[in-house]
Protein backbone atom coordinates (compact mmCIF):
# COMPACT_ATOMS: atom_id res chain seq x y z
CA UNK A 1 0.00 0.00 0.00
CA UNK A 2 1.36 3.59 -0.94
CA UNK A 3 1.91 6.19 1.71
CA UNK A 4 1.98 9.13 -0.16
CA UNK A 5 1.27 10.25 -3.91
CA UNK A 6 1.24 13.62 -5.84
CA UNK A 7 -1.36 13.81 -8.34
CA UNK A 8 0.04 16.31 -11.63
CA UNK A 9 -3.02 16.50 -14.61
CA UNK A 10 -3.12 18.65 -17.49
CA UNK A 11 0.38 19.21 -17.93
CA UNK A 12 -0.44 19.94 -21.58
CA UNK A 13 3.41 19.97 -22.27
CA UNK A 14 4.71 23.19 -19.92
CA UNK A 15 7.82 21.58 -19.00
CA UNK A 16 8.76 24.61 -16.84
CA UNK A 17 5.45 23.76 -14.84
CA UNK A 18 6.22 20.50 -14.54
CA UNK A 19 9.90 20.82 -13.54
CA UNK A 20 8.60 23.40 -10.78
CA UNK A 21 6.13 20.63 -9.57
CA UNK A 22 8.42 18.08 -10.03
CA UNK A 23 11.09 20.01 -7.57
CA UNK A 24 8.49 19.81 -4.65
CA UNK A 25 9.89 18.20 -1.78
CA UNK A 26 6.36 16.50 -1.08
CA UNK A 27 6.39 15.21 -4.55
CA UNK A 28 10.41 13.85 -4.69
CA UNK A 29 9.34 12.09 -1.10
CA UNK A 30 5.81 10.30 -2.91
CA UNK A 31 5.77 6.92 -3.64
CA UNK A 32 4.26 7.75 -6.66
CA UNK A 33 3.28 10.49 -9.33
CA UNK A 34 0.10 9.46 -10.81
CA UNK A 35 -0.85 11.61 -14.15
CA UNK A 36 -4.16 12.09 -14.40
CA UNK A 37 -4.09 12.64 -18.32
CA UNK A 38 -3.12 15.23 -21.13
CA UNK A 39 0.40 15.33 -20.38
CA UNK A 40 1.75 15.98 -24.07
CA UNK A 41 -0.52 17.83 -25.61
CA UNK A 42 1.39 21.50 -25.48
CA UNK A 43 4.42 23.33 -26.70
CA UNK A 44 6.99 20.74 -25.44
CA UNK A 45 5.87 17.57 -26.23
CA UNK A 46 9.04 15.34 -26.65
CA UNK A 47 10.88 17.22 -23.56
CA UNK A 48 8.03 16.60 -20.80
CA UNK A 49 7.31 12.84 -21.64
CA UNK A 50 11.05 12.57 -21.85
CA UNK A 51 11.45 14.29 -18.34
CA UNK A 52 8.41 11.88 -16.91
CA UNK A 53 9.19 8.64 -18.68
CA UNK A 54 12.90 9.23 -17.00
CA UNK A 55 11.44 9.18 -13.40
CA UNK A 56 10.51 5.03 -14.09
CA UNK A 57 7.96 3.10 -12.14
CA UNK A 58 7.62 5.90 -9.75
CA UNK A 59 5.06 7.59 -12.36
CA UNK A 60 1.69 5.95 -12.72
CA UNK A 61 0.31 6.89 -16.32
CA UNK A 62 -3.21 7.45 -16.93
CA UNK A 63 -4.70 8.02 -20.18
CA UNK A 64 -6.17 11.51 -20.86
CA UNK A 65 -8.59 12.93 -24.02
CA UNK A 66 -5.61 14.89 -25.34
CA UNK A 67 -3.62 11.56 -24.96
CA UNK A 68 -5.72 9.23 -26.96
CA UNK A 69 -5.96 11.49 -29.62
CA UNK A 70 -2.34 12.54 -29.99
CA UNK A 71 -1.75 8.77 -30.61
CA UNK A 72 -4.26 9.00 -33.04
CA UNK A 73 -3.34 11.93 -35.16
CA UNK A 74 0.15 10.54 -35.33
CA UNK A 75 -1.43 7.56 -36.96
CA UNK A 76 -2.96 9.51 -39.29
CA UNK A 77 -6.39 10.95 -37.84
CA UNK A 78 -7.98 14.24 -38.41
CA UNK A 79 -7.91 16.59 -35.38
CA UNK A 80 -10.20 20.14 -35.29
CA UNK A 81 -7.52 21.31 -32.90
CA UNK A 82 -4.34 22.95 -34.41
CA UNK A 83 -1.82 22.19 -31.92
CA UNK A 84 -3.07 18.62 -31.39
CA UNK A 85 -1.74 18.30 -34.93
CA UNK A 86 1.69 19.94 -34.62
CA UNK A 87 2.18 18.49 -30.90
CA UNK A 88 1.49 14.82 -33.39
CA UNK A 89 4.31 15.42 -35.96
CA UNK A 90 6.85 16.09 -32.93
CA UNK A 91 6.37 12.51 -31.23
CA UNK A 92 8.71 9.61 -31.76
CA UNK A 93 6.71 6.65 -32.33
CA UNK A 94 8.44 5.51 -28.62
CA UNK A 95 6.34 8.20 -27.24
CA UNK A 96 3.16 7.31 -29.52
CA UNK A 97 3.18 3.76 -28.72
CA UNK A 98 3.30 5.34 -25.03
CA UNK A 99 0.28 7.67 -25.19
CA UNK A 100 -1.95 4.58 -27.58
CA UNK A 101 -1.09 2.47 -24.81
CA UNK A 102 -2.42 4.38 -21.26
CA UNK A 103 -5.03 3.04 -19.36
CA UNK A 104 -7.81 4.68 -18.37
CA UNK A 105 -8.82 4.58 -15.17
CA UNK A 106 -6.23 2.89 -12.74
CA UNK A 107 -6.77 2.47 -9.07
CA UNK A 108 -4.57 2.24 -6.65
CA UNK A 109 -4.29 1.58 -2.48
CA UNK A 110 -3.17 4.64 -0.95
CA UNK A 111 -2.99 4.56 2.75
CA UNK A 112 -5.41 6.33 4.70
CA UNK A 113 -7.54 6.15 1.76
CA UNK A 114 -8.02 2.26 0.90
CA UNK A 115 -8.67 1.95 -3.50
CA UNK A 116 -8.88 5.33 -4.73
CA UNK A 117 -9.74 5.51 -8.34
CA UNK A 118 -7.52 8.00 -10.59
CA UNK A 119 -9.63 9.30 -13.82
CA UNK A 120 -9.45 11.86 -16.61
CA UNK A 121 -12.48 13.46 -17.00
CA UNK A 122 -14.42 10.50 -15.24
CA UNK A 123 -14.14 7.08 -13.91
CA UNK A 124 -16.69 5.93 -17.48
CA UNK A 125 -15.26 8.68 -19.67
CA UNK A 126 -11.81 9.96 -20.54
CA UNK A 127 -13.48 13.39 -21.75
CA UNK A 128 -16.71 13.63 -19.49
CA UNK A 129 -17.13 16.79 -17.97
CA UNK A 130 -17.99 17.13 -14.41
CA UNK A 131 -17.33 20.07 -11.99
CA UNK A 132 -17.50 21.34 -8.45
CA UNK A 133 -21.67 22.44 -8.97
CA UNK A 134 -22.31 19.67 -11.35
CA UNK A 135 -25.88 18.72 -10.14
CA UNK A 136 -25.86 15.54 -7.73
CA UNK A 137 -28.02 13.38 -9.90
CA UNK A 138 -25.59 13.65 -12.70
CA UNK A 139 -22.80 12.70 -10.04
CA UNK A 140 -24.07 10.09 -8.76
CA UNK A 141 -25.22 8.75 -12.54
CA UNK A 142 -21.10 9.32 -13.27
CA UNK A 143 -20.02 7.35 -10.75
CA UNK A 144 -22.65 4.78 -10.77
CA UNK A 145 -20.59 2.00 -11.95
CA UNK A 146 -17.67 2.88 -9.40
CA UNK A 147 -16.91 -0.20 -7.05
CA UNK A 148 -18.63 0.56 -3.61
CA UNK A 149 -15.10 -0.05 -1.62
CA UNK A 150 -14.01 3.26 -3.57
CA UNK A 151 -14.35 5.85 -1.44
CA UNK A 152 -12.03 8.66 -3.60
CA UNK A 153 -12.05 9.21 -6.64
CA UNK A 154 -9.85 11.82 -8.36
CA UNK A 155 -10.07 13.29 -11.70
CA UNK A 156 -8.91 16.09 -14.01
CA UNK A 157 -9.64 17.83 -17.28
CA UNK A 158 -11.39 20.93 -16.65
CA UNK A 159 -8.29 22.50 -14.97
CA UNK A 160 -9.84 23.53 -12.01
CA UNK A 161 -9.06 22.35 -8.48
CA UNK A 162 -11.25 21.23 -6.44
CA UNK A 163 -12.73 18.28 -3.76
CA UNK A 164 -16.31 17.76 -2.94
CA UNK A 165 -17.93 15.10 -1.51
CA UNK A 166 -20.77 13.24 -3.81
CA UNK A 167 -22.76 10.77 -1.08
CA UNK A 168 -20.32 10.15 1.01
CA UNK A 169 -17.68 9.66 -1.61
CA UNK A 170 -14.61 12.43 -2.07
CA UNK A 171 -14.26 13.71 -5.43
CA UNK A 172 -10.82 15.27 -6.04
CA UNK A 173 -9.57 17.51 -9.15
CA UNK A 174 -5.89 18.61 -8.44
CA UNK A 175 -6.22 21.68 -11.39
CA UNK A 176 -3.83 22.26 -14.10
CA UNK A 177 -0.23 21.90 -14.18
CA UNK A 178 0.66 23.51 -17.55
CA UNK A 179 -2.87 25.34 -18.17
CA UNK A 180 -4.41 26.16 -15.24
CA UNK A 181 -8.15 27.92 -15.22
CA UNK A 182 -8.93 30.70 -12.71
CA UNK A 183 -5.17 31.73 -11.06
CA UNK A 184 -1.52 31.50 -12.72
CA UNK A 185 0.69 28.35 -10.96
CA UNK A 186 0.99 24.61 -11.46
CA UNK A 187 -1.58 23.33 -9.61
CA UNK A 188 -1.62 19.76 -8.05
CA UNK A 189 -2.91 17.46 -4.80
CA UNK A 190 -0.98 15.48 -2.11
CA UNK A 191 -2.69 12.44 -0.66
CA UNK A 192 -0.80 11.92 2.44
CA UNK A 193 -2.41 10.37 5.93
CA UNK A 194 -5.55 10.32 4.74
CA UNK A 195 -5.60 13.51 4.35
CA UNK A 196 -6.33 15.23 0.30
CA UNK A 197 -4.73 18.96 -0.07
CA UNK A 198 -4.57 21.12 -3.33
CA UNK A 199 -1.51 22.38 -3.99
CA UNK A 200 -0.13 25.34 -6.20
CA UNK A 201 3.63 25.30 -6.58
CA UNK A 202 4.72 28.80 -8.03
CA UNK A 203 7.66 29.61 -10.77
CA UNK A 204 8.66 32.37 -12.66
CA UNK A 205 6.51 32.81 -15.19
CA UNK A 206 8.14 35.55 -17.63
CA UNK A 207 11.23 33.26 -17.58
CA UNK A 208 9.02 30.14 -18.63
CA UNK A 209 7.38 31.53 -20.92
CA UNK A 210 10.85 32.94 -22.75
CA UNK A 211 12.07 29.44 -22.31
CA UNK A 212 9.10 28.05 -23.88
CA UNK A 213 9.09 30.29 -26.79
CA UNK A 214 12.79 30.14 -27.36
CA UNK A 215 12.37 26.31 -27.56
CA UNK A 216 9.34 25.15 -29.16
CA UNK A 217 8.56 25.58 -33.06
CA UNK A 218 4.61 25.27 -31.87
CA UNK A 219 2.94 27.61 -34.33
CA UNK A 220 1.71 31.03 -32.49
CA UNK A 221 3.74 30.22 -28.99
CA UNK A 222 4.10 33.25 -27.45
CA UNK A 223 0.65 34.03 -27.54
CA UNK A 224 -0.17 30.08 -26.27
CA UNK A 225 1.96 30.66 -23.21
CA UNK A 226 0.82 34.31 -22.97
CA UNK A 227 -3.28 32.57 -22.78
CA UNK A 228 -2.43 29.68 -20.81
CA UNK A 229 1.02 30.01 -18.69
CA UNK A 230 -0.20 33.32 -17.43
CA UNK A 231 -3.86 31.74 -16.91
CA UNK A 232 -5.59 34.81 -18.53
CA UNK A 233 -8.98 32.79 -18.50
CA UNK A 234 -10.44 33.00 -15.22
CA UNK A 235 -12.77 29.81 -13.40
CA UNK A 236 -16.06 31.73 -14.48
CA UNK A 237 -14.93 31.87 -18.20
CA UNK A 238 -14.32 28.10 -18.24
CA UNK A 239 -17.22 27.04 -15.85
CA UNK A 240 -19.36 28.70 -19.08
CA UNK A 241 -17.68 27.23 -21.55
CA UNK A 242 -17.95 23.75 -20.05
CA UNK A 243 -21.27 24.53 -19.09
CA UNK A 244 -23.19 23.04 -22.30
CA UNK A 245 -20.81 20.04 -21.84
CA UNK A 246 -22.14 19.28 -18.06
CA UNK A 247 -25.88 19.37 -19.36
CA UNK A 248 -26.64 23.25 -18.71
C-alpha cells in the first residue's frame, strides 16, 4: 500500500510547470506520481514525456482525451484542434506507442484512503465533464458504476481544483499543471495520511514563458503561453464554456 502520492493533470506539455512541480519536496518524497491525463498535448511535447518517462515506475500513467488522440493523429487521424496536430508530428513513435497504450482509469491503495480511483475526466469517460456544482443526480449517474469499496475518486480535465464530496464519496480535481483555469501556478494534490490537499507550486513565469518560446517551433507560442502560462482565462470563463458540456 502507498503512503503518499502527488497527483500532476493537465500538464499539456509546460515543461517549466512541470519541472517546478516536479522540484516539490512533497512530490520527490511520494511513492508515486500518478498523471491524471493530457500530459503531451502543449508546446513541449518530446521534452516533458522525456522528463516523466525518465522518473521510471515511480510515475503511474493514466490516459487523458488529449492523450488518446495525440496517438491518433500521429497515426494519421484528423484533429479540429491545431496544436493537437503539430504536438502529433513532434512525437517519436516511442512516445506514440506510449500515449496509444495508457489506461484509463487505474486504481490504486493509498494509505489512509483504501482503493482510490484515478480518472481523466471520469471514472466511465476519458473526456466527461464534471465540476465542483455539477448537479448531484448527474454525479451520482457518473459514478454509478464505481466499485462501492471506492471511497475517492480523483479526476482532471477541466483544470480547475477542487474536492467535494458526492454521497459520502470524495471527489478530487488537483487543477492544471501547464494550463491552469482561474489563477496563474501549477496546480496539483498530495494524498498523504488520509488527508487530500490542493496544492499550487509557483515559478517564474516571464522566464518560462521565454524558455518556452525560445524552444518550441509550436505555431503562435508566445501568444499560447501568454493565454495559458499566465492563466488569462479566469474559473467563471471556463465554468461557461464547459457549461453546455455538463448538461446546462
Amino acid at each position: 500500500m502507498l503512503s503518499s502520492v502527488a497527483v500532476l493533470s493537465d500538464i499539456h506539455g509546460v515543461l517549466p510547470a512541470l519541472d517546478a512541480v516536479l522540484a516539490e519536496p512533497d512530490v520527490i518524497a511520494a511513492d508515486r506520481i500518478v498523471l491524471t491525463g493530457d500530459i503531451a498535448a502543449g508546446p513541449q511535447p518530446v521534452e516533458t514525456l522525456d522528463r516523466l518517462t525518465a522518473l521510471g515506475d515511480r510515475v503511474v500513467w493514466v490516459r487523458g482525451n488529449a492523450d488518446r488522440e495525440l496517438a491518433a493523429a500521429a497515426r494519421g487521424a484528423t484533429l479540429s484542434i491545431p496544436i493537437d496536430g503539430w504536438c502529433a508530428q513532434q512525437l517519436r513513435d516511442d512516445q506514440v506507442e506510449l500515449l496509444a497504450g495508457l489506461p484509463h482509469p487505474v486504481t490504486l491503495d493509498v494509505e489512509g484512503f483504501g482503493p482510490v480511483l484515478f480518472c481523466h475526466g471520469s471514472p466511465r469517460d476519458d473526456d466527461e465533464v464534471v465540476l465542483v456544482d455539477t448537479r448531484i443526480d448527474r454525479w451520482l449517474e457518473v459514478l454509478a458504476d464505481v466499485p462501492e469499496d471506492v471511497r475517492t475518486i480523483v479526476c482532471g480535465h477541466t483544470h480547475m481544483p477542487f474536492q467535494r464530496l458526492v454521497d459520502r464519496r470524495l471527489v478530487l480535481n488537483p487543477g492544471s499543471v501547464g494550463m491552469p483555469y482561474g489563477g496563474a501556478g501549477a496546480h496539483w494534490a498530495l494524498l498523504r495520511g488520509g488527508e487530500a490537499r490542493l496544492r499550487r507550486t509557483t515559478f517564474d513565469l516571464a522566464q518560462a514563458c521565454a524558455q518556452i518560446v525560445a524552444s518550441s517551433g509550436l505555431p503562435d507560442v508566445a501568444e499560447w503561453v501568454d493565454e495559458y502560462v499566465w492563466s488569462r482565462n479566469s474559473d467563471v470563463d471556463a465554468v461557461r464554456a464547459f457549461g453546455p458540456r455538463d448538461g446546462r
